[in-house]
C-alpha atoms as a PDB file:
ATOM      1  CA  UNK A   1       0.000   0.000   0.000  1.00  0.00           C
ATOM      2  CA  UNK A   2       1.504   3.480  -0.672  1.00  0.00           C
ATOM      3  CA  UNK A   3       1.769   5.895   1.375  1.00  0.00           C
ATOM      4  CA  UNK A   4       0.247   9.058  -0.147  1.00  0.00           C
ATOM      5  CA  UNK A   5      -0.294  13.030   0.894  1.00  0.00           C
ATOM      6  CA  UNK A   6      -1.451  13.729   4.854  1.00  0.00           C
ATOM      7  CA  UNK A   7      -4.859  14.313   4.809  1.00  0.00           C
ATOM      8  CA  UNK A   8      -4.960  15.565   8.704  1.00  0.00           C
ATOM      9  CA  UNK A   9      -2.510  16.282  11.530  1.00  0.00           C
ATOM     10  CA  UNK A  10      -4.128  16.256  15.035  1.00  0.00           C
ATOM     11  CA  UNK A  11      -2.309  16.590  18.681  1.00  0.00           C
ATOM     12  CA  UNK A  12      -0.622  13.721  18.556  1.00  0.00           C
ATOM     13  CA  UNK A  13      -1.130  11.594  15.187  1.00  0.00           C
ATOM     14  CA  UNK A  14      -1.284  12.754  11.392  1.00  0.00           C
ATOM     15  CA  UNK A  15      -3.702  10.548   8.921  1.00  0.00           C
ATOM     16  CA  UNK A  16      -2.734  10.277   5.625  1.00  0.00           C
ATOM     17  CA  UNK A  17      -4.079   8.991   2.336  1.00  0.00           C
ATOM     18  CA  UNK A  18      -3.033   5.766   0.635  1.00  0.00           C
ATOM     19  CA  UNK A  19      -3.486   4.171  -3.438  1.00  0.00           C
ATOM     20  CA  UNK A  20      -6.528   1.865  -1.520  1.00  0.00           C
ATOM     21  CA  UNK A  21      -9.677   4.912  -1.436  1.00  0.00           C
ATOM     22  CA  UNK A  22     -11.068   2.424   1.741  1.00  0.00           C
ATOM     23  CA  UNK A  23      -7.673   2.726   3.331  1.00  0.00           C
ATOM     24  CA  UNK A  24      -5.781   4.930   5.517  1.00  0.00           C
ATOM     25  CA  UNK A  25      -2.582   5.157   7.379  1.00  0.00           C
ATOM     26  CA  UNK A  26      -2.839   6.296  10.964  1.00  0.00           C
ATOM     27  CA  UNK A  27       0.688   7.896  12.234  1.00  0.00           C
ATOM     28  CA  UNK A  28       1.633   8.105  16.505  1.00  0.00           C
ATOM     29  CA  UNK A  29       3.820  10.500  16.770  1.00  0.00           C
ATOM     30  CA  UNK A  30       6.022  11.613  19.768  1.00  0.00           C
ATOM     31  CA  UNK A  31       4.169  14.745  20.441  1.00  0.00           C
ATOM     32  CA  UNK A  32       2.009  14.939  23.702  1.00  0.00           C
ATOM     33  CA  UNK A  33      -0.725  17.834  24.572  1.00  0.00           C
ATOM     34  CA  UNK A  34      -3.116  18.427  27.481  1.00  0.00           C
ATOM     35  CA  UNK A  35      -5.772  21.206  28.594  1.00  0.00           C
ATOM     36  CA  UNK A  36      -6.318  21.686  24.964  1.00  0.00           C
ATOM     37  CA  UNK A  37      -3.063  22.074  23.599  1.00  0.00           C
ATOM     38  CA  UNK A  38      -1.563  24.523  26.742  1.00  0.00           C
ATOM     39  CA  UNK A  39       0.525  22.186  27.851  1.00  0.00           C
ATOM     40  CA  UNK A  40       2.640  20.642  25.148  1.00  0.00           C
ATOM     41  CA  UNK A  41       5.989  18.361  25.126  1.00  0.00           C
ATOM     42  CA  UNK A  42       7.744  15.255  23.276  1.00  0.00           C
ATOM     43  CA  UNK A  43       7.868  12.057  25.356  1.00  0.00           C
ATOM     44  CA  UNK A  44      10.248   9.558  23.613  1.00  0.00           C
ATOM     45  CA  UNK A  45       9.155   6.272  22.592  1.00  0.00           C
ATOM     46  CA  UNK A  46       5.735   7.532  22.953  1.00  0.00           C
ATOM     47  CA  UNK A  47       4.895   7.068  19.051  1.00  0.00           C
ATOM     48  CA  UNK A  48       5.859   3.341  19.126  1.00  0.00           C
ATOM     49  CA  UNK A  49       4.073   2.573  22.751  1.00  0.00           C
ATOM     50  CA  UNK A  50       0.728   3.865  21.510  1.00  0.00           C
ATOM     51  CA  UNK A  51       0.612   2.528  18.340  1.00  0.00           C
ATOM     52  CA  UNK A  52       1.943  -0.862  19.679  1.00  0.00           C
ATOM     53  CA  UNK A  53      -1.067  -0.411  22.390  1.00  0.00           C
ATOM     54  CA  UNK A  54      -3.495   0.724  20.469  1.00  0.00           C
ATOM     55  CA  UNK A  55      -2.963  -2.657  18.060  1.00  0.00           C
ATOM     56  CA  UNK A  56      -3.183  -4.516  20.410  1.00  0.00           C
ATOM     57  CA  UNK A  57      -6.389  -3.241  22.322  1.00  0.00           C
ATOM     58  CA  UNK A  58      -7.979  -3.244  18.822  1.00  0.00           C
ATOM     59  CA  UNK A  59      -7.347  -6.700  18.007  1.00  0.00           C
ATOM     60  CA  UNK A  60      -8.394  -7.883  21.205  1.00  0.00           C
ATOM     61  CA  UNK A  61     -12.027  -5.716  20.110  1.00  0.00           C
ATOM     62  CA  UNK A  62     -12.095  -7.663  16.650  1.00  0.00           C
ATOM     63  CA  UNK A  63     -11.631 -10.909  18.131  1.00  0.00           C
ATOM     64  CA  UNK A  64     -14.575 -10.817  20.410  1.00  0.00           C
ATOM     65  CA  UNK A  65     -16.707  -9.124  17.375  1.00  0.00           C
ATOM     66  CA  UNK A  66     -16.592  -5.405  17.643  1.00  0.00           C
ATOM     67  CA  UNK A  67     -16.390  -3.932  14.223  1.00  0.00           C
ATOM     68  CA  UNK A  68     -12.873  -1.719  14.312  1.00  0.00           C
ATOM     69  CA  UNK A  69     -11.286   0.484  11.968  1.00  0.00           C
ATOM     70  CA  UNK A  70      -7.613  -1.124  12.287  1.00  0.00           C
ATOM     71  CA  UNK A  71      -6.329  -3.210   9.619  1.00  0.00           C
ATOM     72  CA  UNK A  72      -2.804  -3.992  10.688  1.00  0.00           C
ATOM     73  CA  UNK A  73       0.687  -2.602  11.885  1.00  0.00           C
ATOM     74  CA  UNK A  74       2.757  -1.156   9.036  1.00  0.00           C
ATOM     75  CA  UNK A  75       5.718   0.176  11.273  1.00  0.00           C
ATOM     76  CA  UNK A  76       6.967   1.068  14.523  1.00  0.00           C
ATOM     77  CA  UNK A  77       4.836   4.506  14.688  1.00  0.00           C
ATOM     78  CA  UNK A  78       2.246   3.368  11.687  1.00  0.00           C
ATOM     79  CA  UNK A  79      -0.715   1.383  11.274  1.00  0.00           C
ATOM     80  CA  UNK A  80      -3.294   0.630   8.200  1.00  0.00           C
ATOM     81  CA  UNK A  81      -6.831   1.396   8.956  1.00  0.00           C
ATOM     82  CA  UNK A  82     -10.201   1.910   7.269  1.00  0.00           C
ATOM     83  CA  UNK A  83     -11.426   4.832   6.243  1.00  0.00           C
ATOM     84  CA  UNK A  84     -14.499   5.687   8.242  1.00  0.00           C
ATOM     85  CA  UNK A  85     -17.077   8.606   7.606  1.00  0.00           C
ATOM     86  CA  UNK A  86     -16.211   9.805  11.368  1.00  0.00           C
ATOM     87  CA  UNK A  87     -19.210  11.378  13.836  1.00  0.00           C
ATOM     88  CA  UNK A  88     -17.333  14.515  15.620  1.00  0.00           C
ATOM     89  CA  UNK A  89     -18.976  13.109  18.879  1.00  0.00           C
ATOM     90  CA  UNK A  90     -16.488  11.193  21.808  1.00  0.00           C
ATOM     91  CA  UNK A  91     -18.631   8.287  23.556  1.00  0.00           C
ATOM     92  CA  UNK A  92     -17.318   8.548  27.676  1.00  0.00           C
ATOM     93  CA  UNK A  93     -17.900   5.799  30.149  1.00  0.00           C
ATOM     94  CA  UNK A  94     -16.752   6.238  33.570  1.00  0.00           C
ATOM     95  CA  UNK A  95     -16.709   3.222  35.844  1.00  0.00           C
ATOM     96  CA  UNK A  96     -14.859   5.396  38.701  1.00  0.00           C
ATOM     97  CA  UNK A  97     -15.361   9.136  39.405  1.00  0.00           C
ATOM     98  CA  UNK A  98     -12.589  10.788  38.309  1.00  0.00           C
ATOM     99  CA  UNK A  99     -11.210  14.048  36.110  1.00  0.00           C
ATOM    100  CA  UNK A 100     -14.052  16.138  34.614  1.00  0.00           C
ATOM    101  CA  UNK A 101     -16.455  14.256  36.641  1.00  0.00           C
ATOM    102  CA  UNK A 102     -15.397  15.362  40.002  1.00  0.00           C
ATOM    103  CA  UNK A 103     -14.831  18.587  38.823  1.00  0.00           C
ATOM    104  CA  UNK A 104     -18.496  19.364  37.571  1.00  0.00           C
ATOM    105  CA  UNK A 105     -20.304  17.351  40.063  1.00  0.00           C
ATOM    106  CA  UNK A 106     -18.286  17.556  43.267  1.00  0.00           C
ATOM    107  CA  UNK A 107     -17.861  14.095  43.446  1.00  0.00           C
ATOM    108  CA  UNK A 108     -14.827  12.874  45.490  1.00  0.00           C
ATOM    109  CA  UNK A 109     -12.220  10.894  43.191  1.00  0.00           C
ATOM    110  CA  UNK A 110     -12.280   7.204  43.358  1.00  0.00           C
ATOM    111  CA  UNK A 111     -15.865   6.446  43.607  1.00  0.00           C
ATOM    112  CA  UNK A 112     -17.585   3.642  41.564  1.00  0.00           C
ATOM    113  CA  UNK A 113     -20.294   4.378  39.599  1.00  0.00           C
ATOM    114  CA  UNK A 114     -22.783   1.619  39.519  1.00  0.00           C
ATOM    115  CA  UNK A 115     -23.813   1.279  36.606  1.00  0.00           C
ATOM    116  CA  UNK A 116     -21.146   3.411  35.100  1.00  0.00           C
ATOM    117  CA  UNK A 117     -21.817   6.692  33.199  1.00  0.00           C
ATOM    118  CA  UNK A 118     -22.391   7.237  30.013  1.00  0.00           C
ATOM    119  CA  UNK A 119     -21.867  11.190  28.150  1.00  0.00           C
ATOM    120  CA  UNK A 120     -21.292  12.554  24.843  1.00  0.00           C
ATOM    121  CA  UNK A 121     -19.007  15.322  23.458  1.00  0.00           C
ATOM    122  CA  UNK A 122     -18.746  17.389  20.515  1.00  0.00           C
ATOM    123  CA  UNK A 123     -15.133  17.185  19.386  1.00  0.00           C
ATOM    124  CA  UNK A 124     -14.772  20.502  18.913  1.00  0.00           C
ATOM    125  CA  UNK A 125     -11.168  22.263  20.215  1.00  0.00           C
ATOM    126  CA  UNK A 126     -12.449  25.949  20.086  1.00  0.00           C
ATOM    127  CA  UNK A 127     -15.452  25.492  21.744  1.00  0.00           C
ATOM    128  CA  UNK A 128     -13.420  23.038  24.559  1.00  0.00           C
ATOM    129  CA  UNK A 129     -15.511  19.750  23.643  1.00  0.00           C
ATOM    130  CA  UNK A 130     -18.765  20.834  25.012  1.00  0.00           C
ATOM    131  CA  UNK A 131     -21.198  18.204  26.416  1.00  0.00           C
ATOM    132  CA  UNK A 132     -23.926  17.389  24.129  1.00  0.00           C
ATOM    133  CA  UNK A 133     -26.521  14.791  24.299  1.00  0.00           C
ATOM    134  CA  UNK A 134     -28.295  12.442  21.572  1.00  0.00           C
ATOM    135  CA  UNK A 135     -31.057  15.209  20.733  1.00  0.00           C
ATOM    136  CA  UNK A 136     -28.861  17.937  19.808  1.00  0.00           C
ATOM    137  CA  UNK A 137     -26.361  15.641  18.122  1.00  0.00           C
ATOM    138  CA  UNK A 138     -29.525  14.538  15.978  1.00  0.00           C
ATOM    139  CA  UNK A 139     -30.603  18.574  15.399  1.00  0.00           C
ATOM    140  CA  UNK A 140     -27.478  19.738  14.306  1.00  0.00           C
ATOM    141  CA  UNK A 141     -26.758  17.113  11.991  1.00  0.00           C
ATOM    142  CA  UNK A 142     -23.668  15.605  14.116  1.00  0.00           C
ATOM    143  CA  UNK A 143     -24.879  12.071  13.994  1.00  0.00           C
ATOM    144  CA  UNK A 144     -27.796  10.209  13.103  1.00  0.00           C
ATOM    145  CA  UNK A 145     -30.210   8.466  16.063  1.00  0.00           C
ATOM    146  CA  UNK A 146     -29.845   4.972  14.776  1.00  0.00           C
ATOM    147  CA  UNK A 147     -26.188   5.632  14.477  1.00  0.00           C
ATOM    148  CA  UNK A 148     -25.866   7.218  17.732  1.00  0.00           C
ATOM    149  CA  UNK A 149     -27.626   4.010  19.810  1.00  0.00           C
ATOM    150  CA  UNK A 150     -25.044   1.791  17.955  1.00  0.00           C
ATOM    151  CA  UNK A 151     -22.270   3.757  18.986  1.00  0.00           C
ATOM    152  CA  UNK A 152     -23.509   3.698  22.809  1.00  0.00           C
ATOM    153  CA  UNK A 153     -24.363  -0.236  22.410  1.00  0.00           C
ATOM    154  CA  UNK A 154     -20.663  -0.885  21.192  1.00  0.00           C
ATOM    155  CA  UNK A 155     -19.219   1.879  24.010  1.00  0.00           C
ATOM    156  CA  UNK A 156     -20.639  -0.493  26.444  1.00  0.00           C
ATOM    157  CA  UNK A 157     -20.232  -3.951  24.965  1.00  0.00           C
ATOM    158  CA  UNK A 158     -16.143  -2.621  25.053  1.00  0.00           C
ATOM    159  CA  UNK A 159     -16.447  -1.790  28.630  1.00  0.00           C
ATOM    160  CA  UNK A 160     -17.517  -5.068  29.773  1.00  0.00           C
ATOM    161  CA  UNK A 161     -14.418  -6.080  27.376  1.00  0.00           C
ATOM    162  CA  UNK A 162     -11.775  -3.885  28.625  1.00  0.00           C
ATOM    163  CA  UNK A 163     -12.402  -4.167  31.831  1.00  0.00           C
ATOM    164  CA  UNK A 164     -12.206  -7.552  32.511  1.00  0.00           C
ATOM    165  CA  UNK A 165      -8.365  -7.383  30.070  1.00  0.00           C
ATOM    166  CA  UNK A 166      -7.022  -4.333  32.121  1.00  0.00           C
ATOM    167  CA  UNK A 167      -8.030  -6.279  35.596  1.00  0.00           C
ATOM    168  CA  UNK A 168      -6.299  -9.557  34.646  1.00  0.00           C
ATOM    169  CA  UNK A 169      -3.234  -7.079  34.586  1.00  0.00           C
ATOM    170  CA  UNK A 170      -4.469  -5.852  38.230  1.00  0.00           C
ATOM    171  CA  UNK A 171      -5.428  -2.392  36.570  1.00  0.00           C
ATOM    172  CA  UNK A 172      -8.832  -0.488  37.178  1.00  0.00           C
ATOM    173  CA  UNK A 173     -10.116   1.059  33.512  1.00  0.00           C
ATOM    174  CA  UNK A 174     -11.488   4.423  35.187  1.00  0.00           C
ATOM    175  CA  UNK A 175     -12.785   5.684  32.083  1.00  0.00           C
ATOM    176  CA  UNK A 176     -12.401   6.100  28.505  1.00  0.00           C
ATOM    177  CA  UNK A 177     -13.214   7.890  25.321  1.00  0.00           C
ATOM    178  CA  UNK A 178     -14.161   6.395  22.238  1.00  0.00           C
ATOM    179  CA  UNK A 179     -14.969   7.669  18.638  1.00  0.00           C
ATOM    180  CA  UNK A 180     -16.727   6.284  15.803  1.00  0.00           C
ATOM    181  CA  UNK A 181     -17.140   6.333  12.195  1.00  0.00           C
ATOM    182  CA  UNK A 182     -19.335   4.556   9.207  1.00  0.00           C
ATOM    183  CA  UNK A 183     -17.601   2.471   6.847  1.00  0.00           C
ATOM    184  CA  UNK A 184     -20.163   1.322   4.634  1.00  0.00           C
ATOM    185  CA  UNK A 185     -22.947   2.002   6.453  1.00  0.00           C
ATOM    186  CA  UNK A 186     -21.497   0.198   9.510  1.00  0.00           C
ATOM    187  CA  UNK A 187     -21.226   1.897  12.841  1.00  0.00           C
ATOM    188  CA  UNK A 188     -17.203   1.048  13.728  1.00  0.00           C
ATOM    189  CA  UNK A 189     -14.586   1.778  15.857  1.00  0.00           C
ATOM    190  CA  UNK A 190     -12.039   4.550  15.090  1.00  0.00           C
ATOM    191  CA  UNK A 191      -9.500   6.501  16.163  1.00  0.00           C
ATOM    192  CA  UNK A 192      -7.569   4.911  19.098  1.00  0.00           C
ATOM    193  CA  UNK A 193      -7.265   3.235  22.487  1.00  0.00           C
ATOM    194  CA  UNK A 194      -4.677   3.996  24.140  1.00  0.00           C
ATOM    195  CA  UNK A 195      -3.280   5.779  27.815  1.00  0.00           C
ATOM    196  CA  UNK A 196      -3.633   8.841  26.230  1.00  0.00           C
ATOM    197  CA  UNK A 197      -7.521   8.375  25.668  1.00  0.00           C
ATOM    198  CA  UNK A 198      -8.391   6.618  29.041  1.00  0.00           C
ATOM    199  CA  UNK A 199      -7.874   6.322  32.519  1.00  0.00           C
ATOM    200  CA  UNK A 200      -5.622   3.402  33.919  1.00  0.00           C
ATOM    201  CA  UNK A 201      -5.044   2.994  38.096  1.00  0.00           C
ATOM    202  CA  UNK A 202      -3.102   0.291  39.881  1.00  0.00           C
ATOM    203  CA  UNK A 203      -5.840  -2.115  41.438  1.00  0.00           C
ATOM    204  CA  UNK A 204      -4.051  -2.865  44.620  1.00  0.00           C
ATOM    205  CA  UNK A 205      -2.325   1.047  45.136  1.00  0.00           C
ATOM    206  CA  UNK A 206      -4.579   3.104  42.700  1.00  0.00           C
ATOM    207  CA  UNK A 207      -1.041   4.447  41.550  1.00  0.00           C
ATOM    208  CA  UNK A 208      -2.060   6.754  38.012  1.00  0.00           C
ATOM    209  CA  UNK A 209      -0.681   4.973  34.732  1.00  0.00           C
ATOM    210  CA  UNK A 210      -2.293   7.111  31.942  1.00  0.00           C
ATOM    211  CA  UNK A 211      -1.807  10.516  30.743  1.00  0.00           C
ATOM    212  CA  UNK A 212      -3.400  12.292  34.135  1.00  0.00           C
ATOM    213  CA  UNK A 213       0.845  11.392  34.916  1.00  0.00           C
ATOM    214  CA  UNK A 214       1.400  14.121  31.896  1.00  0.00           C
ATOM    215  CA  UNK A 215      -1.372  16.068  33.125  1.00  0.00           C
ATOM    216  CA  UNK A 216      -0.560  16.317  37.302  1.00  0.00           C
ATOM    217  CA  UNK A 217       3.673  16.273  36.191  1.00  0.00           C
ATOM    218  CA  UNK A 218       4.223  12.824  38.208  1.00  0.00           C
ATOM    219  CA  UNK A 219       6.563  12.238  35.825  1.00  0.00           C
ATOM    220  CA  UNK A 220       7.445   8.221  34.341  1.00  0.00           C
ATOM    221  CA  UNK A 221       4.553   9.197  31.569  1.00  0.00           C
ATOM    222  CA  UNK A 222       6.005   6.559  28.940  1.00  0.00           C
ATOM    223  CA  UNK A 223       7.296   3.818  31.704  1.00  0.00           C
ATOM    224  CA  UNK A 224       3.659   3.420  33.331  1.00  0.00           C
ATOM    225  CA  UNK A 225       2.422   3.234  29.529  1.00  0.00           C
ATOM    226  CA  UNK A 226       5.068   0.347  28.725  1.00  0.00           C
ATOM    227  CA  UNK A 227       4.237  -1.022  32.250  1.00  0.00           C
ATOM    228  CA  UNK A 228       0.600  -1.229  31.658  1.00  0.00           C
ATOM    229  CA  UNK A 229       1.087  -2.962  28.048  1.00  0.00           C
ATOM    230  CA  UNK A 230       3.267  -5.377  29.490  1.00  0.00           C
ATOM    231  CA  UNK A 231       0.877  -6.319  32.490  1.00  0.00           C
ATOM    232  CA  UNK A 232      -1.515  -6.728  29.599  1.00  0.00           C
ATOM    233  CA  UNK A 233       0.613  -8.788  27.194  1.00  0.00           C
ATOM    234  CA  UNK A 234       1.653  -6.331  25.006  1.00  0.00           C
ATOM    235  CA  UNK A 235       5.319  -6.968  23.428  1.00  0.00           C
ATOM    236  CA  UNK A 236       7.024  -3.735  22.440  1.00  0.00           C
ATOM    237  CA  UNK A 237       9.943  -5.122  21.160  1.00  0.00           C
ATOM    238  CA  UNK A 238       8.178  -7.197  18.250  1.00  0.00           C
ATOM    239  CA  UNK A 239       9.247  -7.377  14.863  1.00  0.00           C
ATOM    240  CA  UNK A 240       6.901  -5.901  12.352  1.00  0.00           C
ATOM    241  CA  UNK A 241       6.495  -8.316   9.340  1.00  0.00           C
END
């Protein structure tokens, strides 16, 4: 597959075209942001840990039957994917209060939410990613209702997913983001899943191993990434064929 002009660079990956119109390539690059885009550095390694994490995470979606955009690894900072029609909506869950939540709410960190929350976001940068729900996403044209119950359906059928990977690795999956796309006509997975998209504690010490390290300058950002792959089975160091 050839890799052709770069159709969009975002925070911390560019997307760029390819010969195949159904196919993408999806570049991690070293560059790390937070509080939309005040706070901005280069972490080394981090290119190759989150596309290395996100491959794996996706795989482990496809094999128990959630429809993903990810096609394969192409190089140490590179994957293939599909080319999705994309909603400009992020799906949250939160099984634990934490982050925005406690901010808004009051809520003290570290609670569990039973069941566990479900919002939605317009991905929009300028406007800070307001919170939106299914009726205005529907008004505006942002998604389609049929589209948008999918999307929650699949946020959800992840959860239960992800949740029982991460503990096996004695790691809590806080919460998450998730975006989603159409590729023809099916609702599927997009963008990534990685520690920059989610929040990842310790089980037994509720140490921080996501990107709230970045965030709170704990420091270690990359080793508690590399430390939560490998608790999960993820092997850094594997040749790409």
């Amino acid at each position: 597959m050839e890799k052709r002009q770069e159709l969009y660079a975002g925070k911390a990956k560019s997307v760029f075209e390819t010969d195949d119109p159904d196919r993408l390539i999806l570049e991690f690059r070293d560059d790390t942001s937070a509080f939309d885009g005040k706070k901005v550095e280069q972490l080394e390694r981090k290119g190759r840990v989150n596309n290395r994490f996100n491959a794996f995470i996706m795989n482990a979606l496809k094999e128990a039957g959630i429809p993903v955009h990810f096609e394969r690894l192409r190089s140490n900072t590179e994957c293939e994917v599909k080319r999705l029609t994309m909603m400009p909506v992020e799906c949250v869950v939160r099984n634990i209060a934490a982050g925005g939540l406690c901010r808004r709410l009051g809520v003290e960190e570290g609670i569990a939410l039973t069941p566990p929350t479900f919002e939605l976001f317009l991905k929009n940068d300028e406007k800070g990613d307001p919170m939106i729900n299914e009726s205005l996403a529907e008004t505006f044209g942002w998604a389609r209702r049929e589209h948008l119950v999918r999307a929650r359906e699949l946020t959800f059928q992840i959860n239960d997913i992800l949740q029982k990977l991460f503990l096996d690795g004695n790691l809590l999956l806080v919460d998450y983001k998730l975006e989603f796309g159409l590729f023809h006509g099916e609702v599927t997975l997009g963008d990534e899943f990685s520690p920059d998209g989610c929040r990842l504690w310790d089980a037994t010490t509720r140490e921080k191993m996501d990107k709230d390290r970045f965030r709170q300058g704990l420091g270690g950002v990359i080793e508690a990434y590399e430390e939560v792959g490998r608790r999960i089975g993820i092997d850094f160091d594997q040749t790409i064929d």
